[in-house]
Protein backbone atom coordinates (compact mmCIF):
# COMPACT_ATOMS: atom_id res chain seq x y z
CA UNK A 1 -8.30 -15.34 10.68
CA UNK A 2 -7.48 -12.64 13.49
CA UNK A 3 -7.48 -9.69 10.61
CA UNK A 4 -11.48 -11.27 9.95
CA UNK A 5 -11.41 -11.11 13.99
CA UNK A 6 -10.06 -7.27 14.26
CA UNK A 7 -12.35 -6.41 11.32
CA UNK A 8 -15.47 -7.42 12.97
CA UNK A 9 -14.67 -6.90 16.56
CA UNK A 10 -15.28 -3.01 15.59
CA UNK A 11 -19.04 -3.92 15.24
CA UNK A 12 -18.98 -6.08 18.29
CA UNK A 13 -19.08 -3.32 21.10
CA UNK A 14 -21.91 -4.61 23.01
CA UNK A 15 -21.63 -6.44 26.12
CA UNK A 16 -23.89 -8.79 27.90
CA UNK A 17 -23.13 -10.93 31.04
CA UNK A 18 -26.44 -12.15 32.70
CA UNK A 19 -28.24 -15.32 31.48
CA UNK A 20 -31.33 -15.07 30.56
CA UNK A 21 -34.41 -17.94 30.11
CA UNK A 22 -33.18 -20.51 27.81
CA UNK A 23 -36.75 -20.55 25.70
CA UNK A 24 -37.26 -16.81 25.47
CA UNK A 25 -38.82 -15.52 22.64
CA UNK A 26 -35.75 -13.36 21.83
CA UNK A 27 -33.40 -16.86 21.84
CA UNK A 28 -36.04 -18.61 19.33
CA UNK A 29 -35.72 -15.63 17.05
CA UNK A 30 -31.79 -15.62 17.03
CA UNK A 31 -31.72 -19.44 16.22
CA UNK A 32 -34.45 -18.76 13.71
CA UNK A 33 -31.76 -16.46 12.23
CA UNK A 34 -28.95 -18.83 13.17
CA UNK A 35 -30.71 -21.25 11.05
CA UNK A 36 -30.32 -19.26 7.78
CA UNK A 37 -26.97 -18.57 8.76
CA UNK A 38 -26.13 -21.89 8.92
CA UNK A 39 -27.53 -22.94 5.38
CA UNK A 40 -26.14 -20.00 3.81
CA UNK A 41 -22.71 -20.64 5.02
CA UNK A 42 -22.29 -24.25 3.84
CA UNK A 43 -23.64 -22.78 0.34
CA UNK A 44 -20.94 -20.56 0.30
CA UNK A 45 -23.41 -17.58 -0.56
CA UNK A 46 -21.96 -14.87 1.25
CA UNK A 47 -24.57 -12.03 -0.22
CA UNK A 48 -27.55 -14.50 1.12
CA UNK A 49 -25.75 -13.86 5.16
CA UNK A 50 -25.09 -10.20 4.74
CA UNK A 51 -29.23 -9.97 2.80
CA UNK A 52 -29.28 -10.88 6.87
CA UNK A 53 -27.81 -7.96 8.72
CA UNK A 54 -28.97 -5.08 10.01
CA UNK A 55 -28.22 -1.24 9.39
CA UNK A 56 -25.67 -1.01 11.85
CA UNK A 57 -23.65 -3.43 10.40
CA UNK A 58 -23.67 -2.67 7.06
CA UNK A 59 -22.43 0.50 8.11
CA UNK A 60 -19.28 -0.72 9.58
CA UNK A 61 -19.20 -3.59 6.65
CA UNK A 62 -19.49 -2.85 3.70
CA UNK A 63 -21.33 -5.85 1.43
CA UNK A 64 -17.84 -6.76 -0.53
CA UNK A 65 -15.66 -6.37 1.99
CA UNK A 66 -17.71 -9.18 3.67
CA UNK A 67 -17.95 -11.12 0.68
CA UNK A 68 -13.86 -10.88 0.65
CA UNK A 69 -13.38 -12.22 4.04
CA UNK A 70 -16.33 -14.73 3.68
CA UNK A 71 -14.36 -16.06 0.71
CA UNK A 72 -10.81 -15.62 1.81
CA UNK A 73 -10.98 -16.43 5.25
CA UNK A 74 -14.20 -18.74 6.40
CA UNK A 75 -15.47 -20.64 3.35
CA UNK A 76 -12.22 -22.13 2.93
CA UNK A 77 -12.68 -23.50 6.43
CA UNK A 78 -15.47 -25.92 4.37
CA UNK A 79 -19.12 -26.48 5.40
CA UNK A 80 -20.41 -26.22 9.43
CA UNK A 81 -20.52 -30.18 10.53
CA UNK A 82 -22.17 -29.48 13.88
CA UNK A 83 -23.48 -26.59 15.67
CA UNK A 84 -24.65 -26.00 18.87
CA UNK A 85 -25.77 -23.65 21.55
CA UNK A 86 -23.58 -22.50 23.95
CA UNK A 87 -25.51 -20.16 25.76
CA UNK A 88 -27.85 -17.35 25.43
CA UNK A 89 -27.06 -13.74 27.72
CA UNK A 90 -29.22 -11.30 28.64
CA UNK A 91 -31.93 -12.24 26.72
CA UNK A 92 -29.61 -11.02 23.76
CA UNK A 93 -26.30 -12.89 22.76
CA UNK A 94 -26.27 -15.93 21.23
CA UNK A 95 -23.31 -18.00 21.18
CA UNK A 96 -22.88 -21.04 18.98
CA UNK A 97 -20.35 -23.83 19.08
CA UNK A 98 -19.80 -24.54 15.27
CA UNK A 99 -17.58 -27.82 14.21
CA UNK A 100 -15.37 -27.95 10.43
CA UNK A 101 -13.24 -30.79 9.58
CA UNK A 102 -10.68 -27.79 10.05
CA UNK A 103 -11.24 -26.96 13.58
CA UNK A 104 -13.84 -25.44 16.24
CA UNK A 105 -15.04 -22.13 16.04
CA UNK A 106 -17.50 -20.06 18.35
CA UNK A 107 -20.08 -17.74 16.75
CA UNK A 108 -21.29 -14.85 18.65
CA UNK A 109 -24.59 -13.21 17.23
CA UNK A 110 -27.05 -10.68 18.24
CA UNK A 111 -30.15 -8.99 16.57
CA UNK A 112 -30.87 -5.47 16.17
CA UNK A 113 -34.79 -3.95 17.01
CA UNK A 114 -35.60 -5.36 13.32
CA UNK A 115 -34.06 -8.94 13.73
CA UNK A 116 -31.57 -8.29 11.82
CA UNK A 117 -27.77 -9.52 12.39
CA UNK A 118 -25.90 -7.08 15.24
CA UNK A 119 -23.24 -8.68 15.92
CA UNK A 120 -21.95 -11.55 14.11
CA UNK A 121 -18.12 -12.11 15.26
CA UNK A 122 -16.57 -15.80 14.86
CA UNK A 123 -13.66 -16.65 17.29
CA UNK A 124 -11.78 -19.60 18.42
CA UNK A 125 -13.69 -22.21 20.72
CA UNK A 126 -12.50 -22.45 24.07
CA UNK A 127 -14.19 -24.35 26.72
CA UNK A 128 -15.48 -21.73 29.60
CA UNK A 129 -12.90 -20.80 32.31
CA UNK A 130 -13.53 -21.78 35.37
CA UNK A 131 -13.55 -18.77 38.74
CA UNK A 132 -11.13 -18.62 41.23
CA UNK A 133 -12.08 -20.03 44.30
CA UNK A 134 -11.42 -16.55 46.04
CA UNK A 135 -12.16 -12.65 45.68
CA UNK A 136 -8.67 -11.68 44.41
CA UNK A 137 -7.91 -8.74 46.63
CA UNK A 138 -7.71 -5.46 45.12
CA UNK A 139 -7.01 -1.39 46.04
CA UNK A 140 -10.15 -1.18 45.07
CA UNK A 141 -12.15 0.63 49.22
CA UNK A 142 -15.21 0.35 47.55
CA UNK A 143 -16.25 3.65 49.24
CA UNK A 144 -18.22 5.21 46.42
CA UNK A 145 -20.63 4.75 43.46
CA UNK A 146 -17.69 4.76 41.24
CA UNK A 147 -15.45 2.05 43.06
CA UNK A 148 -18.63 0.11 43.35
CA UNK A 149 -19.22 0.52 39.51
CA UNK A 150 -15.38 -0.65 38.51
CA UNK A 151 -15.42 -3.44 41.09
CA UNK A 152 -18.45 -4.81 39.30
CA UNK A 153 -16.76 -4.56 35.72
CA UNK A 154 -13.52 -5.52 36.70
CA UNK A 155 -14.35 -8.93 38.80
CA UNK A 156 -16.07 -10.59 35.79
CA UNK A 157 -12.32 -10.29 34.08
CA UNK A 158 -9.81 -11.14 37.45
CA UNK A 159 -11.83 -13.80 39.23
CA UNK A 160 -11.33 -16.03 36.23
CA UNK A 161 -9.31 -18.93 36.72
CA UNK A 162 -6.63 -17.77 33.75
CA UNK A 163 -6.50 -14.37 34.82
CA UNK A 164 -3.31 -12.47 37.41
CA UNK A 165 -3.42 -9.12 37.29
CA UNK A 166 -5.24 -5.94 36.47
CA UNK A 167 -4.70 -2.54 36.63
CA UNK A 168 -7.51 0.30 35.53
CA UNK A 169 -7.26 4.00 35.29
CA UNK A 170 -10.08 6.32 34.47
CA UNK A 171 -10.21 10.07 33.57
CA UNK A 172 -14.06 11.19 34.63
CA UNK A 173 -14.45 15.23 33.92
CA UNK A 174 -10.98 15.89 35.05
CA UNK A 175 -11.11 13.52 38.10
CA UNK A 176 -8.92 10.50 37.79
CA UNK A 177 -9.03 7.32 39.64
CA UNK A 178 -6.55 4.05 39.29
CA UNK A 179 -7.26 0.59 40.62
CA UNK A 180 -5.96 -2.60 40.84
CA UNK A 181 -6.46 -6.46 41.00
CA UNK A 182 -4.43 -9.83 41.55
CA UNK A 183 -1.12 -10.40 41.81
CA UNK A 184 2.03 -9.06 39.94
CA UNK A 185 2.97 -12.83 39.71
CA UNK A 186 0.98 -15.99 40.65
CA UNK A 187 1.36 -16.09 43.91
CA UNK A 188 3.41 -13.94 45.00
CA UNK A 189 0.94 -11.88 47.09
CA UNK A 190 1.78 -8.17 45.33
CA UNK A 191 -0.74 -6.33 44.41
CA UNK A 192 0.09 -4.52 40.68
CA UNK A 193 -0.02 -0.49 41.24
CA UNK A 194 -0.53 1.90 39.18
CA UNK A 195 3.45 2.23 38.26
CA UNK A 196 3.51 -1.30 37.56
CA UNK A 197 4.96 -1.84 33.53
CA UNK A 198 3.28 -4.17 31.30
CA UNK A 199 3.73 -4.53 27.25
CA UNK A 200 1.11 -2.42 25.35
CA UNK A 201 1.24 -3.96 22.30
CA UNK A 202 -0.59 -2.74 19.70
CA UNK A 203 -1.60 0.53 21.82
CA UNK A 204 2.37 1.44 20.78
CA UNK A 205 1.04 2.03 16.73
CA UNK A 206 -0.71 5.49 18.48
CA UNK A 207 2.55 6.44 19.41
CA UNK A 208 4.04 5.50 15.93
CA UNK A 209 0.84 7.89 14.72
CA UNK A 210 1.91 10.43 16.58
CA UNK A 211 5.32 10.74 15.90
CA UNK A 212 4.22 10.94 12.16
CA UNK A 213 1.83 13.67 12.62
CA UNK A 214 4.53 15.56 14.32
CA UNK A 215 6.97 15.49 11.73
CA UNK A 216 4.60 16.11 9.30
CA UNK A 217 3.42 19.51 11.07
CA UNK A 218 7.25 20.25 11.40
CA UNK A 219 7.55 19.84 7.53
CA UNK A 220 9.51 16.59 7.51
CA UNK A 221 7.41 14.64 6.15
CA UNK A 222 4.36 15.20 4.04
CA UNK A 223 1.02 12.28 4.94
CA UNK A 224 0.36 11.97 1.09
CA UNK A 225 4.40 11.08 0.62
CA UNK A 226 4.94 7.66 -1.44
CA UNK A 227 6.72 5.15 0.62
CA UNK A 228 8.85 4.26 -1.98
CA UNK A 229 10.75 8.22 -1.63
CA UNK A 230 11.90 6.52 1.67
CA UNK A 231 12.85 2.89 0.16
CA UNK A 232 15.89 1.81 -1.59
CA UNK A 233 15.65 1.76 -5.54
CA UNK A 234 15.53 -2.04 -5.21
CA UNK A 235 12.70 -2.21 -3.01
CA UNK A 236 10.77 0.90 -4.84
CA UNK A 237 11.13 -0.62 -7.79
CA UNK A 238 8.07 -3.45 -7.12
CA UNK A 239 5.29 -1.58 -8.97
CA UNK A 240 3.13 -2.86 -6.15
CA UNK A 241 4.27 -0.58 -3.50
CA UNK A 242 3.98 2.66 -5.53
CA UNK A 243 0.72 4.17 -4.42
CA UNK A 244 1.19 3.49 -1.11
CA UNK A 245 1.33 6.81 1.08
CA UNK A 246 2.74 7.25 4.77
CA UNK A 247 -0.60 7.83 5.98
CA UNK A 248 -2.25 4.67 4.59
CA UNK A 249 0.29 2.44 6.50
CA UNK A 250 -0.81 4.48 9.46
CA UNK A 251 -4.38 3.77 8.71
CA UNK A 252 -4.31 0.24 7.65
CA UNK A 253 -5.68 0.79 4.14
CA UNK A 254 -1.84 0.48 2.16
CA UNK A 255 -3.04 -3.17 1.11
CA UNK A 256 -0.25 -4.77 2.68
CA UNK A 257 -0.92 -7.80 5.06
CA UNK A 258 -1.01 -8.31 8.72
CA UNK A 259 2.68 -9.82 8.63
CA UNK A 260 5.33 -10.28 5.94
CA UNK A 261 5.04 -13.37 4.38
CA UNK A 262 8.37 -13.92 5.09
CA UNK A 263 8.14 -13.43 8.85
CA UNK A 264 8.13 -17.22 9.92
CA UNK A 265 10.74 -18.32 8.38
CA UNK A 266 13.04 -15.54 10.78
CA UNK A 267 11.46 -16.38 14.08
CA UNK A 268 13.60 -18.58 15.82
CA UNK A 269 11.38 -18.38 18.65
CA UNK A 270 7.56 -19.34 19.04
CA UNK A 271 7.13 -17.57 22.46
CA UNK A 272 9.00 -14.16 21.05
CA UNK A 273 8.51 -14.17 17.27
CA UNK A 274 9.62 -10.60 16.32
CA UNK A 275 12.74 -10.16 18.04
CA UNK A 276 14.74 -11.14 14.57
CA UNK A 277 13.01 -10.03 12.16
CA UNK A 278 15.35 -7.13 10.90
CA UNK A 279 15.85 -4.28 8.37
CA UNK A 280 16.98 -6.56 5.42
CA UNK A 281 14.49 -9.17 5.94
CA UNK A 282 11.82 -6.71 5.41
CA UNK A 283 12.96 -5.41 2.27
CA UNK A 284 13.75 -8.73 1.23
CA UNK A 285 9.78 -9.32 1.26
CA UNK A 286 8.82 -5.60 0.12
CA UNK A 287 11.07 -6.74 -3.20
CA UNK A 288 8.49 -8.90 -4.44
CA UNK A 289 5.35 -8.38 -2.38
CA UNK A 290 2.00 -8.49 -3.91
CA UNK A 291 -0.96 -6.07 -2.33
CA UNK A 292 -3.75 -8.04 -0.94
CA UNK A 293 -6.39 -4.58 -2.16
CA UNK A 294 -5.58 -1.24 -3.63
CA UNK A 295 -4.10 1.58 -2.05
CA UNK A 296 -6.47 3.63 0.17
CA UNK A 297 -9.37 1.52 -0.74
CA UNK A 298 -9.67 -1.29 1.96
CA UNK A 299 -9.30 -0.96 5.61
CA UNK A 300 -7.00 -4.15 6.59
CA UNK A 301 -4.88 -4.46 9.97
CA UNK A 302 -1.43 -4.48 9.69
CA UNK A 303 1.42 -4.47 11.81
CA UNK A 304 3.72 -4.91 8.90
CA UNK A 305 2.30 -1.71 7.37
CA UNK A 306 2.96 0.36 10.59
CA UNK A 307 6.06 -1.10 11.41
CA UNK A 308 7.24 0.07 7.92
CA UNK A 309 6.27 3.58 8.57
CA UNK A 310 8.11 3.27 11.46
CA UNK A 311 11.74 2.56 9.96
CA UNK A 312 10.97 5.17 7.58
CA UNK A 313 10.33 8.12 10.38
CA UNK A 314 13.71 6.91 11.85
CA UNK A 315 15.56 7.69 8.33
CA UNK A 316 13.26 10.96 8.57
CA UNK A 317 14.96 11.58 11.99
CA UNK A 318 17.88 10.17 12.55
CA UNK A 319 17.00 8.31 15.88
CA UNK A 320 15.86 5.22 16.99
CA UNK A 321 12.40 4.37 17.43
CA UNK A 322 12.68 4.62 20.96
CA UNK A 323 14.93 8.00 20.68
CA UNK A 324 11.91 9.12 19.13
CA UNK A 325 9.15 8.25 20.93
CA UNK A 326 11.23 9.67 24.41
CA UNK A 327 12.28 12.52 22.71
CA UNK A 328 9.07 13.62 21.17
CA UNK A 329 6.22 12.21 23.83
CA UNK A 330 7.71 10.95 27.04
CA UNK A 331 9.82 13.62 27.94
CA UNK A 332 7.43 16.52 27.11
CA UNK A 333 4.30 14.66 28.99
CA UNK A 334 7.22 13.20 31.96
CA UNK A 335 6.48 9.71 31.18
CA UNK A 336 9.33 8.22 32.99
CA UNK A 337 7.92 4.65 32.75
CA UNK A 338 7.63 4.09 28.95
CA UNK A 339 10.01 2.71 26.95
CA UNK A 340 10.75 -0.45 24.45
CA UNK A 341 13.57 -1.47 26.49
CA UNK A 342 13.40 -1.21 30.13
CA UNK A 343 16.50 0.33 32.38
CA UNK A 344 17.47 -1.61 35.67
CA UNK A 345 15.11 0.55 37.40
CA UNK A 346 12.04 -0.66 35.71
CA UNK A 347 12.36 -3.88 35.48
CA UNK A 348 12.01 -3.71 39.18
CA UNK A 349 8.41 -3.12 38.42
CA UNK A 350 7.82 -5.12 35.29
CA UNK A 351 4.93 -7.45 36.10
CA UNK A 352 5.52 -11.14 35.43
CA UNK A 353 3.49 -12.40 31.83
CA UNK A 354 1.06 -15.08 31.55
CA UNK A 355 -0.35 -16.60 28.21
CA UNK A 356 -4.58 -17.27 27.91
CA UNK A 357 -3.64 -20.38 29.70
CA UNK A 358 -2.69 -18.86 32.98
CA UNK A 359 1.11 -20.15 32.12
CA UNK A 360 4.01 -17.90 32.65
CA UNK A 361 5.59 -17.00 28.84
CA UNK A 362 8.06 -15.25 27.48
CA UNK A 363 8.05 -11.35 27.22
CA UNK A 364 8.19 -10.13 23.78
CA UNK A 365 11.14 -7.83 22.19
CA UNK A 366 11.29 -6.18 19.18
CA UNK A 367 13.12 -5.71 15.94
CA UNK A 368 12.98 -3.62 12.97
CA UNK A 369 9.03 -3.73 13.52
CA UNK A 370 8.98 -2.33 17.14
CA UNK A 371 7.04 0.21 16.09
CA UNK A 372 3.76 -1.63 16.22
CA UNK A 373 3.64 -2.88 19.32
CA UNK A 374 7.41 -2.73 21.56
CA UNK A 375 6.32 -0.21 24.01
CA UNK A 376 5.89 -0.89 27.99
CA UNK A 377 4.16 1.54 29.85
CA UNK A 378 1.89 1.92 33.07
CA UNK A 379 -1.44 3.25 33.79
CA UNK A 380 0.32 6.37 35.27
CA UNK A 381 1.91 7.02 32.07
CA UNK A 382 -0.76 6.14 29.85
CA UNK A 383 -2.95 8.18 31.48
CA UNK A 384 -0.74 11.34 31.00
CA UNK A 385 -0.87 10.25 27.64
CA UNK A 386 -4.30 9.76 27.40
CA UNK A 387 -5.51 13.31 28.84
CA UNK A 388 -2.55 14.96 26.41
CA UNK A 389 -4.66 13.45 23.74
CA UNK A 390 -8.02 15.06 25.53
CA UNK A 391 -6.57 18.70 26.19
CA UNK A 392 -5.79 21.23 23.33
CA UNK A 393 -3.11 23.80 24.01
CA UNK A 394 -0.50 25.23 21.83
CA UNK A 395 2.25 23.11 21.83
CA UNK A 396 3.61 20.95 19.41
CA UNK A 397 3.02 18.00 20.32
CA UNK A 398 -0.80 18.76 21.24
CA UNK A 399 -1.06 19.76 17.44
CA UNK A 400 0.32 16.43 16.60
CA UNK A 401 -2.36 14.71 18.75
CA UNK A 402 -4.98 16.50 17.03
CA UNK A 403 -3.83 15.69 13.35
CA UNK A 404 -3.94 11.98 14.49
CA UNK A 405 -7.41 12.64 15.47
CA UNK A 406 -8.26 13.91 12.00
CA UNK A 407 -10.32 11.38 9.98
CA UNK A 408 -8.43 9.23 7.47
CA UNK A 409 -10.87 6.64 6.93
CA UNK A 410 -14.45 6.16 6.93
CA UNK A 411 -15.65 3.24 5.21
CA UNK A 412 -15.77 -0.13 6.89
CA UNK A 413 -14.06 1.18 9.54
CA UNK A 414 -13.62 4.74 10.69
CA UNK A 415 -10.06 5.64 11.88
CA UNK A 416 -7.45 9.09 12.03
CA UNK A 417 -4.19 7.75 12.54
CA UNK A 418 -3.78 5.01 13.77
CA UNK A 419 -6.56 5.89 16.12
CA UNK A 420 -9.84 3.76 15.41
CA UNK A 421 -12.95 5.49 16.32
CA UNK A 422 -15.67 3.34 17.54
CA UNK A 423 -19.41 3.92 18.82
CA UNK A 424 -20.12 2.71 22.35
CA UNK A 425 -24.01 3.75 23.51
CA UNK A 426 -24.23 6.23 20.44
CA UNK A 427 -21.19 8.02 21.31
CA UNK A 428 -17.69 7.89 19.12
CA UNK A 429 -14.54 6.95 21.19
CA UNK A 430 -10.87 7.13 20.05
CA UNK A 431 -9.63 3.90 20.72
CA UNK A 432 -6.85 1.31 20.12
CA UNK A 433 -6.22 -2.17 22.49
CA UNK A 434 -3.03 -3.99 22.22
CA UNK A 435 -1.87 -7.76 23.08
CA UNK A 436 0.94 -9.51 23.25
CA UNK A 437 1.42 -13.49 24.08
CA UNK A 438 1.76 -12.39 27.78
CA UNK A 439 -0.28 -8.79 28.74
CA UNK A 440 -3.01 -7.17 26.98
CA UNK A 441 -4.36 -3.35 27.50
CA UNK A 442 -7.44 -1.39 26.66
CA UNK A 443 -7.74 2.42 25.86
CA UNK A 444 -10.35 4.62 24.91
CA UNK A 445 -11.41 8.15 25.12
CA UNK A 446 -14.12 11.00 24.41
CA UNK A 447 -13.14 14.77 24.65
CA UNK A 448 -16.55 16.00 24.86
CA UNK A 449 -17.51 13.25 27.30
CA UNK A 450 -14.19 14.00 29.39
CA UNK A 451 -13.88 10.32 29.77
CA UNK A 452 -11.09 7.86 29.49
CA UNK A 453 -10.44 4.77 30.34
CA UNK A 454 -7.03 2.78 30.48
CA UNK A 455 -6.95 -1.03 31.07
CA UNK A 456 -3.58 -2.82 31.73
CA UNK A 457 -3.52 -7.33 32.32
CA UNK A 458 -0.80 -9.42 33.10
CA UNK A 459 -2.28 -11.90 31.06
CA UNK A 460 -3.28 -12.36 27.32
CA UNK A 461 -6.64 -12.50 27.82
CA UNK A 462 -8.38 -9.63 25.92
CA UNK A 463 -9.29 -6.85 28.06
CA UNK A 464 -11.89 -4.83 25.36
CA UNK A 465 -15.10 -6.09 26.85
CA UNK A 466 -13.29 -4.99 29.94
CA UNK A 467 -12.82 -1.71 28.87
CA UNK A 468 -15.97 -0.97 26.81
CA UNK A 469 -18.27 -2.28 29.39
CA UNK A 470 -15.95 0.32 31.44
CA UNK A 471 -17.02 3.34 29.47
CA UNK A 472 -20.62 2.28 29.30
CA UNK A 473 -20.89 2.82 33.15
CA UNK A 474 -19.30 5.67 32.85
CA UNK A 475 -20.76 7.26 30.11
């Protein structure tokens, strides 16, 4: 279900927060719509819903890559018992409770100019978080238009009631500003900064993207390599795995799946589940796997994929995923604050993890598939990071950047490596979030805009609504 979830959420970029009148017109035309929906799904006629969508959808959704998830991932749930109306936002978003004898579900929907399906992203019912009591105090002086406009975005996110921390940094036409909300730990009274180290998670596979665009410009490595001239002969032997390139486990498209079907059964631990899965575990699986799509031909998230490429750019180099990423990134761009495993030092300002509950967890480590999500960073050093990404010069590792900008994919989803590219207000972004069971993080950025914006949480709520409603005020 969360692939179906990444999938859609890149058509889901719109954001919506005041109510509006419950018997608008606009409301009885979604539920009209909603209606259809409905009957279609518990027919199980996938073509009837997408007949329903509008031409920005079916531009980032193809009609059979619907039908696939449809049929893989929400049919089997079996037909809608119950549905009802959550609420209806700015005279736009509709949000349905729908009940299965599986489980609860929330459907978010809106219509385009035509009445035709928007946005139409499932995800799991929760019942609405309460506010805190209290403004959460903040660095935030609210001196200018621009404080004023962050404060605005940022308190729908920390004054809920599951929420600790937040830190924000934004590049505006060279200018950059950092703020931040809450508490390092529940109550504790410290204010996050913006050298403050949370987990990136999945913002770390842009890193992994880099470092194979760099090797490739140095000649190491070519993108259109098989993965199996980097496997041993009893893993490249499964036919399966044969026209598989470095770049399409960079792009999502190899066919593999989100995690290695193996994975479970080598977590000893729920709150930290990759910490040992190794080496030999993962060829174990690659012996046998089957491909859930062709090579190159479907765009489906997976940190298996990229933490593959990763163990196969540290046989390329010689170092550790961590050498590499230091070696290559940090230490060019002085990003003294990013790293898988943190020194003394930095644990000193590693913020304390919550899960969507508001509940202290566990931090996550890493094994052989660190590189898709190990890295900790701050916005400090994500925002070096981010303007390296935004400035052309003639080094090395700015030509690297700009390979992973080049476009890799464009059907479905649009993406270099690594790097999805999304439309916010007409205008493409590079971006990539991350989350673990304890932080999540936000990035995006536009080189001809000269905008960026960097969103770090303490907590596992998603921060992307955060972070595009960021870039819409900013835009």
């Amino acid at each position: 279900m969360k692939a179906f979830f990444k999938q859609l959420f890149i058509v889901a970029f719109c954001l919506f927060s005041v109510a509006a009148n419950a018997q608008s017109i606009q409301q009885r035309k979604n539920d009209s719509v909603f209606t259809l929906v409905y009957k279609y799904f518990n027919e199980r006629q996938a073509e009837s819903i997408y007949s329903l969508a509008g031409e920005l959808f079916k531009k980032q959704l193809s009609a059979e890559t619907f039908k696939r998830i449809a049929d893989q991932q929400l049919f089997p749930l079996g037909p809608i018992r119950q549905s009802s109306l959550i609420s209806f936002q700015n005279n736009k978003l509709s949000t349905y409770k729908l009940e299965f004898d599986s489980g609860v579900l929330q459907l978010l929907m809106t219509l385009d100019k035509d009445d035709k399906l928007e946005l139409f992203l499932f995800k799991p019912y929760k019942e609405a978080v309460a506010d805190k009591l209290n403004p959460v105090p903040t660095s935030n002086l609210m001196r200018t238009l621009t404080d004023k406009k962050v404060d605005s975005a940022a308190r729908s996110y920390i004054q809920k009631a599951n929420t600790v921390g937040l830190s924000i940094g934004i590049i505006k036409n060279g200018v950059i500003h950092t703020y931040n909300y809450g508490e390092t730990a529940t109550g504790n009274g410290k204010l996050p900064d913006a050298n403050s180290i949370y987990e990136i998670g999945s913002i770390t596979k842009t890193f992994t993207a880099t470092l194979l665009a760099y090797y490739a410009n140095e000649g190491k490595v070519k993108l259109a390599a098989p993965i199996i001239k980097y496997l041993p002969d009893s893993v490249a032997s499964n036919k399966a795995l044969q026209g598989i390139t470095l770049e399409m486990l960079s792009n999502h498209t190899s066919g593999l799946p989100r995690l290695p079907d193996n994975f479970e059964f080598h977590s000893s631990d729920p709150y930290d589940p990759y910490k040992d899965y190794n080496r030999q575990h993962l060829y174990e699986y690659l012996k046998s796997c089957k491909l859930n799509s062709k090579p190159g031909e479907t765009y489906a998230y997976s940190n298996l994929a990229v933490g593959l490429l990763g163990t196969i750019l540290e046989q390329v180099s010689g170092e550790t995923f961590e050498e590499m990423v230091k070696e290559v990134i940090c230490t060019p761009l002085v990003m003294q604050s990013t790293a898988q495993h943190l020194s003394y030092n930095q644990k000193q300002h590693f913020v304390t993890v919550y899960n969507e509950d508001g509940k202290a967890t566990s931090p996550w480590s890493f094994n052989t598939l660190a590189p898709c999500g190990a890295l900790r960073s701050t916005v400090n050093d994500l925002l070096l990071y981010v303007k390296a990404n935004m400035t052309k010069s003639d080094t090395r590792l700015s030509k690297a950047f700009d390979l992973a900008h080049q476009v890799t994919f464009n059907k479905d989803a649009k993406l270099g490596l690594a790097w999805h590219i999304i439309v916010a207000n007409g205008v493409e972004y590079y971006f990539h979030d991350g989350g673990t069971y304890g932080c999540n993080s936000f990035m995006a950025f536009n080189i001809e805009k000269g905008l960026a914006v960097v969103v770090l949480s303490n907590s596992a709520i998603n921060t992307s609504d955060l972070g595009i409603n960021l870039i819409k005020k900013f835009q």
